[in-house]
N, C-alpha and C. Protein backbone atom coordinates (compact mmCIF):
# COMPACT_ATOMS: atom_id res chain seq x y z
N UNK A 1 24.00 -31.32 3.35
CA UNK A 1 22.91 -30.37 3.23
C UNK A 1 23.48 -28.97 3.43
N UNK A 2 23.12 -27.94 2.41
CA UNK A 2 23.73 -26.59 2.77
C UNK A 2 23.01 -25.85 3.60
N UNK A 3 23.50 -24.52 4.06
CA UNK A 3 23.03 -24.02 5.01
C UNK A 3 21.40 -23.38 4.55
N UNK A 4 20.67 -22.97 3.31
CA UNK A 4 20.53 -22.44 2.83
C UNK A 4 19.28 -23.83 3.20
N UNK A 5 19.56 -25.20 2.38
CA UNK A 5 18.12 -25.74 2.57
C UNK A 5 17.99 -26.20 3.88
N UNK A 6 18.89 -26.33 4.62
CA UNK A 6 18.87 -26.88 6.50
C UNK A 6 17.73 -25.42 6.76
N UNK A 7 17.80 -24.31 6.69
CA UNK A 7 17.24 -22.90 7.09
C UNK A 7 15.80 -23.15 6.82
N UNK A 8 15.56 -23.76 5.10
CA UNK A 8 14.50 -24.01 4.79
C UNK A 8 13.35 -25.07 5.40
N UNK A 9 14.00 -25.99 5.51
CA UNK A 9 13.78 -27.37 6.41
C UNK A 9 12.98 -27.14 7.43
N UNK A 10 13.53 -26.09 8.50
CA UNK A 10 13.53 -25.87 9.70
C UNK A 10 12.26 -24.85 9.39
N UNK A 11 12.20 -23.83 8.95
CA UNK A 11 11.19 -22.65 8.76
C UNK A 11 10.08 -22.86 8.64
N UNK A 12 8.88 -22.56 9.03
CA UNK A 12 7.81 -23.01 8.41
C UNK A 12 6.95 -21.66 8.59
N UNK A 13 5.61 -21.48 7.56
CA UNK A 13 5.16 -20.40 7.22
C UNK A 13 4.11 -20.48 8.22
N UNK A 14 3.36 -19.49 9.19
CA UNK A 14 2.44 -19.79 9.65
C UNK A 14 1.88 -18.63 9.05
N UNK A 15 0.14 -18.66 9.11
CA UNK A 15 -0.71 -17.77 8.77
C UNK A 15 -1.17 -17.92 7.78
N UNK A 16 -2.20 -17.15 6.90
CA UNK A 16 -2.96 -17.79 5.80
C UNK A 16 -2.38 -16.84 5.03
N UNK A 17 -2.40 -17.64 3.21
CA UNK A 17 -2.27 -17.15 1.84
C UNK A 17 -3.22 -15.48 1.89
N UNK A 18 -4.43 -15.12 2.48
CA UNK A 18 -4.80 -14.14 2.35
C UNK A 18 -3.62 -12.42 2.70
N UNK A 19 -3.49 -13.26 4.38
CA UNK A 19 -2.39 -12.53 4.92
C UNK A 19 -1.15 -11.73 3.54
N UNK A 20 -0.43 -12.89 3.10
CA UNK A 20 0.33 -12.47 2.52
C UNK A 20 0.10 -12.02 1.43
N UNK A 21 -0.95 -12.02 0.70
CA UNK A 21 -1.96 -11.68 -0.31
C UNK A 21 -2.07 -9.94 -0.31
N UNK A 22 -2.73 -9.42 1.13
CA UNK A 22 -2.88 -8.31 1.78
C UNK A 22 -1.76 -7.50 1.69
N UNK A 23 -0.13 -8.13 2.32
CA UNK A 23 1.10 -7.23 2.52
C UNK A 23 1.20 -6.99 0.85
N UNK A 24 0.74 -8.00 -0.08
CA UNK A 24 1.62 -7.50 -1.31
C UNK A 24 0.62 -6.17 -1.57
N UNK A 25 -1.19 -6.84 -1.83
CA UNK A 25 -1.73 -5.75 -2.08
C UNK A 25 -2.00 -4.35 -1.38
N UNK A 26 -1.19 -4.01 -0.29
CA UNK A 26 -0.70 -3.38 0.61
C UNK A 26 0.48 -2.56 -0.28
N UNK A 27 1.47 -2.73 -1.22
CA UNK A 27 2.42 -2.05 -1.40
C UNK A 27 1.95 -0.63 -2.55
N UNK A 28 0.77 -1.18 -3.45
CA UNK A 28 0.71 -0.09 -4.52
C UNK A 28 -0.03 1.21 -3.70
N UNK A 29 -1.14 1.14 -3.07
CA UNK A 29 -1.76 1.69 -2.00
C UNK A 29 -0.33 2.95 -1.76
N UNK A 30 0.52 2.09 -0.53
CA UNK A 30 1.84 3.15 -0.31
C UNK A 30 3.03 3.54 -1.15
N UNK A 31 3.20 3.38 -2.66
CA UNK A 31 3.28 4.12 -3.24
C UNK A 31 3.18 5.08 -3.28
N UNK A 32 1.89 4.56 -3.90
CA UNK A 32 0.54 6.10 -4.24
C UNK A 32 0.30 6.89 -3.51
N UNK A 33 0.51 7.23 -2.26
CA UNK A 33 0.27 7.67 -0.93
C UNK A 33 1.58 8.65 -1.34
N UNK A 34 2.88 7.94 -1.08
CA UNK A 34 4.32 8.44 -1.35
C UNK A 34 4.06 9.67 -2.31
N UNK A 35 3.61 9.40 -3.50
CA UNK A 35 3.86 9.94 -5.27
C UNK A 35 2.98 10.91 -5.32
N UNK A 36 1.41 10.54 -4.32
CA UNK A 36 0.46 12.04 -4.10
C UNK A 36 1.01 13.29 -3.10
N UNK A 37 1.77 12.48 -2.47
CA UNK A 37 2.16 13.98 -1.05
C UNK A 37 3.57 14.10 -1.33
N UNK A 38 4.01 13.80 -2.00
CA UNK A 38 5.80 13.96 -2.51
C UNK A 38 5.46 14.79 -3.27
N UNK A 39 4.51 14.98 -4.64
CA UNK A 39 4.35 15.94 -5.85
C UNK A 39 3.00 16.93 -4.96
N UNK A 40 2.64 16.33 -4.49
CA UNK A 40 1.58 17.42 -3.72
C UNK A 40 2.56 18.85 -3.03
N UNK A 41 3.55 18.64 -2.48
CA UNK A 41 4.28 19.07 -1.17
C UNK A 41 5.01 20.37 -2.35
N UNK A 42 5.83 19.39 -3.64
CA UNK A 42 6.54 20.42 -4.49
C UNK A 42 5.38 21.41 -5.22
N UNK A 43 4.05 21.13 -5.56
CA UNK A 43 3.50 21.73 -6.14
C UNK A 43 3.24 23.30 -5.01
N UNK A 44 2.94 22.38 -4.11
CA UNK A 44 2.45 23.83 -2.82
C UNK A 44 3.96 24.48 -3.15
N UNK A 45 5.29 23.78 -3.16
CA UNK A 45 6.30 25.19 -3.36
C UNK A 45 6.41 26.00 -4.47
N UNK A 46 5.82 25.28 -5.47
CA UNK A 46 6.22 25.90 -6.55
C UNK A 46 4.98 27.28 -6.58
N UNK A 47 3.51 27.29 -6.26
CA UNK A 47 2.32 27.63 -6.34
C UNK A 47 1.96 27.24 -5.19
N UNK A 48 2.17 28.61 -4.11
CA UNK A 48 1.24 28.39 -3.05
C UNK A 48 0.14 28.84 -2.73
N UNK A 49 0.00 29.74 -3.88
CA UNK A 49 -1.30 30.59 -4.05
C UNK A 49 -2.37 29.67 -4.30
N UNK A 50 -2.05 28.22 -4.58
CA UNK A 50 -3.10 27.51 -5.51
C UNK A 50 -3.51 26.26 -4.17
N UNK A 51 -3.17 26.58 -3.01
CA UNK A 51 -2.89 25.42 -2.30
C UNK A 51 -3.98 24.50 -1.54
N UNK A 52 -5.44 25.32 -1.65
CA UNK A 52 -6.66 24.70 -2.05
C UNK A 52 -7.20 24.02 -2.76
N UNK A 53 -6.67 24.03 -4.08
CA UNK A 53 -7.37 23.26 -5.21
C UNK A 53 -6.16 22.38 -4.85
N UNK A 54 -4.86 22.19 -4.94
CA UNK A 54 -4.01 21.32 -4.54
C UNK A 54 -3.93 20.21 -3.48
N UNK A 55 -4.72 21.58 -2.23
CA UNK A 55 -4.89 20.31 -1.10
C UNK A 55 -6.59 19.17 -1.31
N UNK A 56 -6.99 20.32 -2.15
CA UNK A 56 -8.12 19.18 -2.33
C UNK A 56 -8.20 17.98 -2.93
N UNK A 57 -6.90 18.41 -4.12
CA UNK A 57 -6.73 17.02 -5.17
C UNK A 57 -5.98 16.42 -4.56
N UNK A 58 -5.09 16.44 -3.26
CA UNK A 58 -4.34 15.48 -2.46
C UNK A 58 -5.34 14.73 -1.69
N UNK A 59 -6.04 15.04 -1.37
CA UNK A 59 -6.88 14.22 -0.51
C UNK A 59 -7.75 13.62 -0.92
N UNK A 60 -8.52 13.17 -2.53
CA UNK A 60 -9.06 13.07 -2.93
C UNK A 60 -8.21 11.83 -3.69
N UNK A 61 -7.40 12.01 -4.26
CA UNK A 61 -6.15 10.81 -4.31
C UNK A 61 -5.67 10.24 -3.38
N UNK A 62 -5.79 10.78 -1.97
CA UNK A 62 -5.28 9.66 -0.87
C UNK A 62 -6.23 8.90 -0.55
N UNK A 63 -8.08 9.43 -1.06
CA UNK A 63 -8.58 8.58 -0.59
C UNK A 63 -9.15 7.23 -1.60
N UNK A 64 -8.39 7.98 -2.74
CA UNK A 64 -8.77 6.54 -3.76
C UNK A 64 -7.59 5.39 -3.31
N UNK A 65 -6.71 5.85 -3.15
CA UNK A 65 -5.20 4.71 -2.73
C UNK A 65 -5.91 3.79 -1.65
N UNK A 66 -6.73 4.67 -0.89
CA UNK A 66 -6.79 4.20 0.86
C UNK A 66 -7.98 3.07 0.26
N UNK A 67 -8.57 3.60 -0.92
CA UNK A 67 -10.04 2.49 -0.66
C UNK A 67 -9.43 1.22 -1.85
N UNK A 68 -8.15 1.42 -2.33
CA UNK A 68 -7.60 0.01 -2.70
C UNK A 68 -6.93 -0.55 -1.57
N UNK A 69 -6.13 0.10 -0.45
CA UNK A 69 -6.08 -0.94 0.39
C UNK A 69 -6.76 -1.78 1.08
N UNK A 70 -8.41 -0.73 1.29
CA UNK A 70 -9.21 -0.95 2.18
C UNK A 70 -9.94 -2.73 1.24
N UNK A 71 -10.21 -2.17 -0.33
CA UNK A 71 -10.31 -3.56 -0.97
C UNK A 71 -9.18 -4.90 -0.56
N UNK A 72 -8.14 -4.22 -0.38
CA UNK A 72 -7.32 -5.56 -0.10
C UNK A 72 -7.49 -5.87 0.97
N UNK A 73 -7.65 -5.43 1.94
CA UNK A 73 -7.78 -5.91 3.11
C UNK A 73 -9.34 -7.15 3.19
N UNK A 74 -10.22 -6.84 2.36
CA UNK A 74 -11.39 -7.35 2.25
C UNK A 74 -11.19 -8.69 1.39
N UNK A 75 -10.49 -8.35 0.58
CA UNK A 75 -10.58 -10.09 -0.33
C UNK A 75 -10.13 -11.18 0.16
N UNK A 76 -9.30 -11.06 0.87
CA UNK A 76 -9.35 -12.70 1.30
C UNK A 76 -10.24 -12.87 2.30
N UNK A 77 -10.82 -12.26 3.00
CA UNK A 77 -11.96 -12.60 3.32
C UNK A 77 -13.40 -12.89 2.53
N UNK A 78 -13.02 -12.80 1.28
CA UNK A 78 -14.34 -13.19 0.69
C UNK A 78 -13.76 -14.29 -0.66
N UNK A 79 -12.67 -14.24 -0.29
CA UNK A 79 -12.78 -15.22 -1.47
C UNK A 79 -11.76 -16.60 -0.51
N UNK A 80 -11.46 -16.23 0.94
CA UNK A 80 -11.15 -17.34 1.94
C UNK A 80 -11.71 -18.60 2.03
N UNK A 81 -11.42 -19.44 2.13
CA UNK A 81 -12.15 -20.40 2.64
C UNK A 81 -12.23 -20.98 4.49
């Protein structure tokens, strides 16, 4: 037996399919988070005169990201058994 399926053998998953369901639908969320305040941050350097209408459209995109995590966090609870 190699080391590789002995590791497997031994391991076992605890916690529910939702859980891990959540971490994946958990990753686009922080992206998007990343890609709004990364281009948010260069725009304020490039145009700081503009940094109202900028900070408004940052936050307005963080809170659409936030309410797909907030969906993921909710589905396996409704589609759980």
């Amino acid at each position: 037996m190699s080391a590789l399926q002995t590791l497997a053998a031994e391991a076992t998953v605890h916690g529910s399919v939702g859980s891990i369901g959540y971490g994946l639908a958990a990753i686009g969320p922080g992206i998007g988070v990343g890609i709004i305040f990364g281009n948010g941050t260069q725009a304020l350097a490039r145009q700081p005169e503009a940094a109202g209408l900028i900070r408004a459209n940052q936050i307005l995109g963080f809170a659409f990201c936030e309410a797909l995590a907030l969906i993921g966090i909710v589905m396996p609870f409704v589609f759980g058994k």
